[in-house]
PDB file of N, CA and C in Angstrom:
ATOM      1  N   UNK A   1       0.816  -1.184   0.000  1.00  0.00           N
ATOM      2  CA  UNK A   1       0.000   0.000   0.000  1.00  0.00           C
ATOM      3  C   UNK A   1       0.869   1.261   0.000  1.00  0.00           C
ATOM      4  N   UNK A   2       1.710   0.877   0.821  1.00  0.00           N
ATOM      5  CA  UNK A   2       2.956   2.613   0.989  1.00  0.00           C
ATOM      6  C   UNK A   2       3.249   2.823  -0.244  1.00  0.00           C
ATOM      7  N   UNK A   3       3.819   1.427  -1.462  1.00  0.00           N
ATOM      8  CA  UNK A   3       4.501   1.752  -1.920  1.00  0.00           C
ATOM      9  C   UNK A   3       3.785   2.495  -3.596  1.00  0.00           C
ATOM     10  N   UNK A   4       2.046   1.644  -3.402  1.00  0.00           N
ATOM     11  CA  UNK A   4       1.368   2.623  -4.448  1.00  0.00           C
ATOM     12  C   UNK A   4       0.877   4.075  -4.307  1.00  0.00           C
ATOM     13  N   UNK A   5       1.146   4.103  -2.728  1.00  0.00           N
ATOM     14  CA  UNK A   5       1.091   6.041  -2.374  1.00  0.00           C
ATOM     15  C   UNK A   5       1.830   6.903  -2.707  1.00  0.00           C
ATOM     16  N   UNK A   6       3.418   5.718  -2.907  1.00  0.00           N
ATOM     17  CA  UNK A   6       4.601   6.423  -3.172  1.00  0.00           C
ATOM     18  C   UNK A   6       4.448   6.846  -4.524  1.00  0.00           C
ATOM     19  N   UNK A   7       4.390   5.470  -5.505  1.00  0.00           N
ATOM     20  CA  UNK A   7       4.139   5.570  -7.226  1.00  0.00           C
ATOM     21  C   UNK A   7       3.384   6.560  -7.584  1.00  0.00           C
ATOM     22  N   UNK A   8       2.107   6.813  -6.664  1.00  0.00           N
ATOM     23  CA  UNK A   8       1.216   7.744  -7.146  1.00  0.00           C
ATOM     24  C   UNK A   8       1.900   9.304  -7.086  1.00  0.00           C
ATOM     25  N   UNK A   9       2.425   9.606  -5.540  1.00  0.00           N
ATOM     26  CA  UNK A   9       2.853  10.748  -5.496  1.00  0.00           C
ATOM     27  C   UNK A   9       3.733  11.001  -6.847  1.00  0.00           C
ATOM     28  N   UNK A  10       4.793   9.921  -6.911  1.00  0.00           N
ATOM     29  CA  UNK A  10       5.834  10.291  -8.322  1.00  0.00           C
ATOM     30  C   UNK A  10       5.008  10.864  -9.667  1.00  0.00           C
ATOM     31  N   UNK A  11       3.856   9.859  -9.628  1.00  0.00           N
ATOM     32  CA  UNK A  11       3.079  10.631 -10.888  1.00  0.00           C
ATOM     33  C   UNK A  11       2.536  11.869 -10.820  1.00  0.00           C
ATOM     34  N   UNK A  12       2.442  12.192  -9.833  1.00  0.00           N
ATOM     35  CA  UNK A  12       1.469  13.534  -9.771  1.00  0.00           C
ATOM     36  C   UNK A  12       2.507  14.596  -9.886  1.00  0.00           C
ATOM     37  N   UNK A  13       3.986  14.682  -9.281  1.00  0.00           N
ATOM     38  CA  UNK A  13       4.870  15.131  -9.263  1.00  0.00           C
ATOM     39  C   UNK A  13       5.316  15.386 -10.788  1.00  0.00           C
ATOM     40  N   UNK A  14       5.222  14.207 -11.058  1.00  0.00           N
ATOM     41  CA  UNK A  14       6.245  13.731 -12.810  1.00  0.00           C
ATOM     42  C   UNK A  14       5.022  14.629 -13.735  1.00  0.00           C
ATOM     43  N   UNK A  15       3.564  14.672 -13.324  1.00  0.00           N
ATOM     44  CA  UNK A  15       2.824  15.043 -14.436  1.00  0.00           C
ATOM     45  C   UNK A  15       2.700  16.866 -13.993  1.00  0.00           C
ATOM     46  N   UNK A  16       3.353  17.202 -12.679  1.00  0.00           N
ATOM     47  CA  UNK A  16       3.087  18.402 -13.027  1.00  0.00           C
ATOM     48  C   UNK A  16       4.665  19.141 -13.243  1.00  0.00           C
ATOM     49  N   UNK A  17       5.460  18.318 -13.269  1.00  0.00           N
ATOM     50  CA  UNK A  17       6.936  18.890 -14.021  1.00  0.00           C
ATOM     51  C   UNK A  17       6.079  18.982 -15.530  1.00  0.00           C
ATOM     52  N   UNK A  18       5.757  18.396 -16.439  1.00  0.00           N
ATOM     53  CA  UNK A  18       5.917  17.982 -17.427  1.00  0.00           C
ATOM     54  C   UNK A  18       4.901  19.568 -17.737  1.00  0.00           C
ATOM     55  N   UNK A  19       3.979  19.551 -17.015  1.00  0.00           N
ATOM     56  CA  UNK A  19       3.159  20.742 -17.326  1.00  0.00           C
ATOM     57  C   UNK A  19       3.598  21.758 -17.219  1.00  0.00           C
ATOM     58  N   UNK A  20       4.736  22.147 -16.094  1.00  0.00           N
ATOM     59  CA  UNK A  20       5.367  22.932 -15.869  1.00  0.00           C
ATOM     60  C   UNK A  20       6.505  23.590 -16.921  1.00  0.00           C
ATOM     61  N   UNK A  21       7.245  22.304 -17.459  1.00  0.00           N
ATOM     62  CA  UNK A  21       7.733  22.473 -18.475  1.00  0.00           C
ATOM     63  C   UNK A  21       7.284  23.036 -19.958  1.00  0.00           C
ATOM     64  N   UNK A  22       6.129  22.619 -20.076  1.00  0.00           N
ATOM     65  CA  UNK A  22       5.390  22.815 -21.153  1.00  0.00           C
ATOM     66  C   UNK A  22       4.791  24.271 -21.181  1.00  0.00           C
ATOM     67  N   UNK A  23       4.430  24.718 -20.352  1.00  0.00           N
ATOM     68  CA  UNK A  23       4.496  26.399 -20.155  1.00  0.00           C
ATOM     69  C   UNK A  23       5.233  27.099 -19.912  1.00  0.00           C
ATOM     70  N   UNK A  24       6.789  26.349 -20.045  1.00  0.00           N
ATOM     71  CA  UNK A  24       8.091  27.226 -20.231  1.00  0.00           C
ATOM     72  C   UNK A  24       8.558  27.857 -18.735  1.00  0.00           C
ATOM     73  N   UNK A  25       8.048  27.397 -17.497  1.00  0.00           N
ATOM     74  CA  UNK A  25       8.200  27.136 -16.164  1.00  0.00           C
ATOM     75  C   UNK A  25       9.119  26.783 -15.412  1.00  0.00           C
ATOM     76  N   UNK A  26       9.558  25.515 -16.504  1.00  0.00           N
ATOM     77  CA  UNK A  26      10.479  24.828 -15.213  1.00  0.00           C
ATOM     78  C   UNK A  26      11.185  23.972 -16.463  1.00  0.00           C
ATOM     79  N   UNK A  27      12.765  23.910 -16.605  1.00  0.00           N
ATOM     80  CA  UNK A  27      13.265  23.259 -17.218  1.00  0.00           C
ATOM     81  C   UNK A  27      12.981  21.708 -17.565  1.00  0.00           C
ATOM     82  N   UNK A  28      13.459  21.031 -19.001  1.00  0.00           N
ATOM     83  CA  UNK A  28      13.006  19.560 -18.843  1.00  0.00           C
ATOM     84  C   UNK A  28      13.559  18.440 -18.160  1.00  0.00           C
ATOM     85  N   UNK A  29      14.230  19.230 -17.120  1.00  0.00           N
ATOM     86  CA  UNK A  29      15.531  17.797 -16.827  1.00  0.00           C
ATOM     87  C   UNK A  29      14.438  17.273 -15.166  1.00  0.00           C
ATOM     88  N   UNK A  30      13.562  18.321 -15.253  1.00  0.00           N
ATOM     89  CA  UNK A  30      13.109  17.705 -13.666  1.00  0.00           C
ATOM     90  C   UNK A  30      12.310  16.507 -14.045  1.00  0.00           C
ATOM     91  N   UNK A  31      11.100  17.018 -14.903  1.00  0.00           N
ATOM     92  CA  UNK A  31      10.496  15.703 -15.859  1.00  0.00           C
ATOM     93  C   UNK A  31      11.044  14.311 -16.262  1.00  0.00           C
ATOM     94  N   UNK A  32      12.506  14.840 -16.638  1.00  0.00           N
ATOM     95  CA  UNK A  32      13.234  13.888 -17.333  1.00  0.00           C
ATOM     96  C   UNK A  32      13.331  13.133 -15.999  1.00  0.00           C
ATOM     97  N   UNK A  33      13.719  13.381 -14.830  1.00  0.00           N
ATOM     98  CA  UNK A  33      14.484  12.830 -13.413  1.00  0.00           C
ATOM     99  C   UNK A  33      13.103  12.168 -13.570  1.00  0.00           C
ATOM    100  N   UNK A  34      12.172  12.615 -12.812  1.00  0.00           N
ATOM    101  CA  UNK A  34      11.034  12.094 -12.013  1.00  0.00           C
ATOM    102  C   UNK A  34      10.617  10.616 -12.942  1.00  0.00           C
ATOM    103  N   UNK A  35      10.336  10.828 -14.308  1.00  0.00           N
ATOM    104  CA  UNK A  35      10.185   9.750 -14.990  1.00  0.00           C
ATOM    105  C   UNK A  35      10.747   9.061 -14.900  1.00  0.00           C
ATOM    106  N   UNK A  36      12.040   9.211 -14.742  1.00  0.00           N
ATOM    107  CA  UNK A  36      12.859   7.944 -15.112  1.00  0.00           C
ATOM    108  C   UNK A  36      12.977   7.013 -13.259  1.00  0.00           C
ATOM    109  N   UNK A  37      12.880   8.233 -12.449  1.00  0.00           N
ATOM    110  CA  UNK A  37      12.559   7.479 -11.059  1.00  0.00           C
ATOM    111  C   UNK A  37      11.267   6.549 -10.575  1.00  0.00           C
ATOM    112  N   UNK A  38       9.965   7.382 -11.316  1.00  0.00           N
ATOM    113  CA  UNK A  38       8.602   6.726 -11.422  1.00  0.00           C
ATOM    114  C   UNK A  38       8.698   5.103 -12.201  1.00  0.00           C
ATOM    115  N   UNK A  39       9.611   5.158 -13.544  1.00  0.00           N
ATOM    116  CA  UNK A  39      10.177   4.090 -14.289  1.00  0.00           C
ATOM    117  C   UNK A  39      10.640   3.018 -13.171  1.00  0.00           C
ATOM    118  N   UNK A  40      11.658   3.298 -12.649  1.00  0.00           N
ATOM    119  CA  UNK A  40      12.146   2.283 -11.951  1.00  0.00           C
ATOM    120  C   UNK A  40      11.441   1.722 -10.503  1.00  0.00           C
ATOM    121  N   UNK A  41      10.448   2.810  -9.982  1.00  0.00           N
ATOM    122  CA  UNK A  41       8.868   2.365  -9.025  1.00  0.00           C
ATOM    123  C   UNK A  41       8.884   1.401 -10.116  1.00  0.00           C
ATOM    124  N   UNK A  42       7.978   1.651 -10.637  1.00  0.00           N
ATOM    125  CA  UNK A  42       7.223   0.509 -11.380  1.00  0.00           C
ATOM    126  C   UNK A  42       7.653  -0.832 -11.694  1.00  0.00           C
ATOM    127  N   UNK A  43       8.779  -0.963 -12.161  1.00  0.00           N
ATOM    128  CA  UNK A  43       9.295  -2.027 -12.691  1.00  0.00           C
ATOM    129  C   UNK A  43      10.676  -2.914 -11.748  1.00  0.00           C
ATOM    130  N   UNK A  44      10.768  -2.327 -10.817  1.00  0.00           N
ATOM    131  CA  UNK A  44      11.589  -2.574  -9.714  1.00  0.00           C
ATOM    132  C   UNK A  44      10.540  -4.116  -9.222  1.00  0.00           C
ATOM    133  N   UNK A  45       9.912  -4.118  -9.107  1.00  0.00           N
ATOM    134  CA  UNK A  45       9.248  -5.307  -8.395  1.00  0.00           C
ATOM    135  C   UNK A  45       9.401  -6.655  -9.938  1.00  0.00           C
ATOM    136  N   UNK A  46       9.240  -5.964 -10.930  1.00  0.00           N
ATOM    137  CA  UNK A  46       9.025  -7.421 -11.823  1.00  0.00           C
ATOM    138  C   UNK A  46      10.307  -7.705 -12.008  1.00  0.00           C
ATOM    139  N   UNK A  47      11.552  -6.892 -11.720  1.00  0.00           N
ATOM    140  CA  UNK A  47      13.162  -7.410 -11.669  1.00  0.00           C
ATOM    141  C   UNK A  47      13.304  -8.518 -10.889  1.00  0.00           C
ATOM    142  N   UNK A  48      12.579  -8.908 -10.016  1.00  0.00           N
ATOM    143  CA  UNK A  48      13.016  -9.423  -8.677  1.00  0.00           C
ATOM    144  C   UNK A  48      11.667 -10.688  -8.213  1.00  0.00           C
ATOM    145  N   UNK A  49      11.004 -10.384  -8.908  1.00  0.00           N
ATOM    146  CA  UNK A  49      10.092 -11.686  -9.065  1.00  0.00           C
ATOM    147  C   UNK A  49      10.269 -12.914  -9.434  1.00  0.00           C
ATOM    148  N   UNK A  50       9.572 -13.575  -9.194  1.00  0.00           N
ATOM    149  CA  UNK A  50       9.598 -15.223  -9.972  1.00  0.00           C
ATOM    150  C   UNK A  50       9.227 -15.266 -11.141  1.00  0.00           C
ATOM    151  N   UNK A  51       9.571 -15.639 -12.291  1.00  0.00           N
ATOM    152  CA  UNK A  51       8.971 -15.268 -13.388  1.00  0.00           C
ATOM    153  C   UNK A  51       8.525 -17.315 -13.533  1.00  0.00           C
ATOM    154  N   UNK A  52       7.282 -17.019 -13.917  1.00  0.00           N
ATOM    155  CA  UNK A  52       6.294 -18.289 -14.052  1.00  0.00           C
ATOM    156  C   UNK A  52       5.935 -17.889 -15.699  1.00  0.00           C
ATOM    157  N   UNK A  53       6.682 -19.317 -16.369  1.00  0.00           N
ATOM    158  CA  UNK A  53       6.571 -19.400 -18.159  1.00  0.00           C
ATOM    159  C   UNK A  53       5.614 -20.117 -18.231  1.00  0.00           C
ATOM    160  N   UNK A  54       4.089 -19.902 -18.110  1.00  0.00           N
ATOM    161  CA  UNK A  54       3.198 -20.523 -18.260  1.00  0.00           C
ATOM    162  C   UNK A  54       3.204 -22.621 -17.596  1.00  0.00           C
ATOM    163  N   UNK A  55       2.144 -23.056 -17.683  1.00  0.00           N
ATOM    164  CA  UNK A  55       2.208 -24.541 -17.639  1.00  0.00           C
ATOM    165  C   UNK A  55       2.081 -24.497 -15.950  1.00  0.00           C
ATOM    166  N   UNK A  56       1.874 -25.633 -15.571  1.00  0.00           N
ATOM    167  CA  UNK A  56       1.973 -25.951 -14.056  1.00  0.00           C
ATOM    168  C   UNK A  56       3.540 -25.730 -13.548  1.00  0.00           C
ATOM    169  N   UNK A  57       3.080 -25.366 -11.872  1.00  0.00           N
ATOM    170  CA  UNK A  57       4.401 -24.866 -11.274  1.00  0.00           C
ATOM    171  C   UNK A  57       4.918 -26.150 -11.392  1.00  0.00           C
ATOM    172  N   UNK A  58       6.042 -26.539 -11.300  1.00  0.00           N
ATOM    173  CA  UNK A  58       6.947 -27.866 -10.496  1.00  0.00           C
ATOM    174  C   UNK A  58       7.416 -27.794  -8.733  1.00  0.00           C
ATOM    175  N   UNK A  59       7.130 -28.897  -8.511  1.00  0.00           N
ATOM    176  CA  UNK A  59       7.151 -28.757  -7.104  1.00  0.00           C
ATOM    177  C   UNK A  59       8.726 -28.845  -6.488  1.00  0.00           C
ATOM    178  N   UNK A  60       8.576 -27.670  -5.470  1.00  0.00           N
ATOM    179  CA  UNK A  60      10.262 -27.537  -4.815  1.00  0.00           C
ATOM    180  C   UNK A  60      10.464 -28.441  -4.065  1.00  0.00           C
ATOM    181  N   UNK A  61      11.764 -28.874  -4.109  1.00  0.00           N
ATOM    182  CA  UNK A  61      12.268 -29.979  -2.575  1.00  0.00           C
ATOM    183  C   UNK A  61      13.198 -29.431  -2.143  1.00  0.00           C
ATOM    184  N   UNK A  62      13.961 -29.707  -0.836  1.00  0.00           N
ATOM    185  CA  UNK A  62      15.167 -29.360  -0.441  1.00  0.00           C
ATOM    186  C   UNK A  62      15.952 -29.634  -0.846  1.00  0.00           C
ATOM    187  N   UNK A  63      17.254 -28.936  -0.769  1.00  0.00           N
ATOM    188  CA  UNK A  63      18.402 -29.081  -0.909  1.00  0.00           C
ATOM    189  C   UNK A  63      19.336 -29.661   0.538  1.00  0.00           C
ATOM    190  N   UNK A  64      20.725 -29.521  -0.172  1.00  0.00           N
ATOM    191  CA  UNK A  64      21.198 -29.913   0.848  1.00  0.00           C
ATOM    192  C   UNK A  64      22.262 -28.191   1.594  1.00  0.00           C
ATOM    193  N   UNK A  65      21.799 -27.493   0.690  1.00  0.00           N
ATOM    194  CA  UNK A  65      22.571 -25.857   0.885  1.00  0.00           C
ATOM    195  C   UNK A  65      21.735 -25.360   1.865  1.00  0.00           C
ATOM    196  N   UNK A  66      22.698 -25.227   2.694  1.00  0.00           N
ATOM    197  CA  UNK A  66      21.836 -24.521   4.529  1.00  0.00           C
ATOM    198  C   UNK A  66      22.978 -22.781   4.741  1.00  0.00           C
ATOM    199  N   UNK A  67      22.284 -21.713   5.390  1.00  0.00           N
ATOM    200  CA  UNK A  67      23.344 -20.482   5.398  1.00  0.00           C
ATOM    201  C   UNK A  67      22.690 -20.428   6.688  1.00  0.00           C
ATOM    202  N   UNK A  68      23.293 -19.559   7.658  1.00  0.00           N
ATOM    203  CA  UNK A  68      22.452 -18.726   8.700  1.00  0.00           C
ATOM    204  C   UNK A  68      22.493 -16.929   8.010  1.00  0.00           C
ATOM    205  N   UNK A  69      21.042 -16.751   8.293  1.00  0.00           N
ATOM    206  CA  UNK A  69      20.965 -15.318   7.556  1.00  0.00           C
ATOM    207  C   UNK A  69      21.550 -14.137   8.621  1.00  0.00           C
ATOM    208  N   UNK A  70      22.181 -13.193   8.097  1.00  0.00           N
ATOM    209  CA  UNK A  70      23.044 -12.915   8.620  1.00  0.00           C
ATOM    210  C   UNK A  70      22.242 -11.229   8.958  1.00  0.00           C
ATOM    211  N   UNK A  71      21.245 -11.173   9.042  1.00  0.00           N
ATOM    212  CA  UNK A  71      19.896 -10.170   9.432  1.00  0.00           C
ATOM    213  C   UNK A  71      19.437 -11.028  10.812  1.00  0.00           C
ATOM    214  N   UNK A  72      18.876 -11.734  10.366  1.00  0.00           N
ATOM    215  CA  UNK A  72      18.177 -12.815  11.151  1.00  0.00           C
ATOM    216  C   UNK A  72      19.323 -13.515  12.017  1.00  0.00           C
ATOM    217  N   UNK A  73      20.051 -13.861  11.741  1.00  0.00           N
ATOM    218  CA  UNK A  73      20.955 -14.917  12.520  1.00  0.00           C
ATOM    219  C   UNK A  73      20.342 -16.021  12.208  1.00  0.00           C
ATOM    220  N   UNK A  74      18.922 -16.427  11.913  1.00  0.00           N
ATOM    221  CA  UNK A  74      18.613 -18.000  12.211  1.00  0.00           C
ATOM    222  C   UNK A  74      18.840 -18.731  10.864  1.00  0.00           C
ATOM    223  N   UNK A  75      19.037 -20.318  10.577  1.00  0.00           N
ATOM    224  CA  UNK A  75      19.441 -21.081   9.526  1.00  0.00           C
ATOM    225  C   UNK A  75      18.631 -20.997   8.619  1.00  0.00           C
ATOM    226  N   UNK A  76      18.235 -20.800   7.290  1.00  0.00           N
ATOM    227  CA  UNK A  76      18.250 -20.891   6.286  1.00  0.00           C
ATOM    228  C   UNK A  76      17.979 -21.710   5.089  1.00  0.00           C
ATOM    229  N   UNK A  77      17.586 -22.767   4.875  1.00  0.00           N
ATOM    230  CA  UNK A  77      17.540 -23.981   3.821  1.00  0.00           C
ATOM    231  C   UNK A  77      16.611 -23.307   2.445  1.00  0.00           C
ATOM    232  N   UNK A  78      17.584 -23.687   1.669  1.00  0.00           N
ATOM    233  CA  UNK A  78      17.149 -23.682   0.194  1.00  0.00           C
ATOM    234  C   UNK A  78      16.573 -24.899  -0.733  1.00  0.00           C
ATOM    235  N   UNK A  79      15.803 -24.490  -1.050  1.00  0.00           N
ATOM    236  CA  UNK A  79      14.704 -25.123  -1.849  1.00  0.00           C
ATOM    237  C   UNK A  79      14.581 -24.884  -3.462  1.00  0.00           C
ATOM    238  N   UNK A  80      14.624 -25.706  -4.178  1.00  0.00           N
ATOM    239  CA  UNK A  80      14.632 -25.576  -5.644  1.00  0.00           C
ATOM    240  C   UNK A  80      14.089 -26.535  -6.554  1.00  0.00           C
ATOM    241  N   UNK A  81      13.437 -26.543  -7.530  1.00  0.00           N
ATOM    242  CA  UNK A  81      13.365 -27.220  -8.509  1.00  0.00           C
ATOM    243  C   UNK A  81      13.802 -27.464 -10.070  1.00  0.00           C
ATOM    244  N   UNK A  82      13.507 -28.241 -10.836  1.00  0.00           N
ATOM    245  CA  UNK A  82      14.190 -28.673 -12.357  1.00  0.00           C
ATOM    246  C   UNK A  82      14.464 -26.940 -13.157  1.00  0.00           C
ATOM    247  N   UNK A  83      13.206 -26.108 -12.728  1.00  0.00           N
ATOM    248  CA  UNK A  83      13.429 -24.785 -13.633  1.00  0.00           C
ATOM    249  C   UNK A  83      14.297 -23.572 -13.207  1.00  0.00           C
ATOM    250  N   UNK A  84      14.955 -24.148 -12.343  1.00  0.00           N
ATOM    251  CA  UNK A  84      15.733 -23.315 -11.181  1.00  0.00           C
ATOM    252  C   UNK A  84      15.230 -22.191 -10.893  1.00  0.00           C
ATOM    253  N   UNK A  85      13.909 -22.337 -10.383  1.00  0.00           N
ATOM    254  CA  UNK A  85      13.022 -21.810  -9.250  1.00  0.00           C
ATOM    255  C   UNK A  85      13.969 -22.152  -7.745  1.00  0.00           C
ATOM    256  N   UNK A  86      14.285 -20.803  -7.192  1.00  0.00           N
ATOM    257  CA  UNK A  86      14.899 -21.158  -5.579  1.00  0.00           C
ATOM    258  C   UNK A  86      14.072 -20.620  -4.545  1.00  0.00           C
ATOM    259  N   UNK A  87      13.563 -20.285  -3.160  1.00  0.00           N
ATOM    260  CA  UNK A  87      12.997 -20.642  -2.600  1.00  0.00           C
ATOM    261  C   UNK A  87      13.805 -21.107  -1.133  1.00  0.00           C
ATOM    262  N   UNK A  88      14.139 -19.546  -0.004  1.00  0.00           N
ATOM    263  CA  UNK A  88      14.891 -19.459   1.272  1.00  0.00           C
ATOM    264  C   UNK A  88      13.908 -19.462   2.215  1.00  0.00           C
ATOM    265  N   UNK A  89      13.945 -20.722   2.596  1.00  0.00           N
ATOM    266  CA  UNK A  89      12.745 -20.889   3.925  1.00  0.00           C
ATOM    267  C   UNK A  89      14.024 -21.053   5.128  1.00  0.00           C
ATOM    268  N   UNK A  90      13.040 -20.376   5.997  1.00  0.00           N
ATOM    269  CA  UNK A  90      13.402 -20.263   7.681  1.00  0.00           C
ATOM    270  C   UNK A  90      13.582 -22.240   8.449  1.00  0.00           C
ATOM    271  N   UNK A  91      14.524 -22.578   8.575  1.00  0.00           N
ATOM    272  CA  UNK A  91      14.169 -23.970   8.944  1.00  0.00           C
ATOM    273  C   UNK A  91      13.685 -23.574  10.575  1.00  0.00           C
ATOM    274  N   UNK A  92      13.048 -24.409  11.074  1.00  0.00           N
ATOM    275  CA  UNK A  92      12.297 -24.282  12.033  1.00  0.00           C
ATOM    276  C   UNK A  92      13.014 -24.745  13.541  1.00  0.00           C
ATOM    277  N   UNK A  93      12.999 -24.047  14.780  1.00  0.00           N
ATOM    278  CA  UNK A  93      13.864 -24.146  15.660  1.00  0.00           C
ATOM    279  C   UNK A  93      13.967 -25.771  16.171  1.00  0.00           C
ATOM    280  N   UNK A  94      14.899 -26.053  16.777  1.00  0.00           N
ATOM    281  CA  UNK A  94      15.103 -27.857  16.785  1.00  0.00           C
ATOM    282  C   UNK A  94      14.619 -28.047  18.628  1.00  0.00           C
TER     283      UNK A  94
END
């Protein structure tokens, strides 16, 4: 939710540079900034996604690759399947 309050503000910002500009107001480089910051809102999340190529998921199993997260401190186990889909679950206290 914050972060479509954020996107929105950028647009409202980005659309009144652009107006601003356009009545000879305000140079084009602020427009130019804001867009290209609103750009990377937007598309910042599908960088970093799972990308699913149609067809049924394949199901993950464990591995044998364990880390302790180093935020967290606690262990770590990785999970993957044939499409190298990975998948950092919390292993559970012993």
């Amino acid at each position: 939710m914050l972060r479509n309050a954020i996107v929105g503000a950028f647009g409202v910002v980005f659309l009144l540079c652009v107006w601003g500009a356009a009545q000879g107001n305000a140079p084009w480089g602020a427009p130019i900034v804001f867009g290209v910051l609103l750009a990377l809102l937007v598309f910042e999340r599908q960088r970093y996604s799972t990308r699913v190529e149609g067809g049924p998921r394949e199901p993950l199993v464990p591995t044998r690759e364990r880390f302790i997260d180093p935020e967290s401190g606690r262990p770590i186990q990785v999970w993957t399947n044939a499409r190298g889909e990975r998948r950092y679950v919390e292993e559970p206290p012993a």
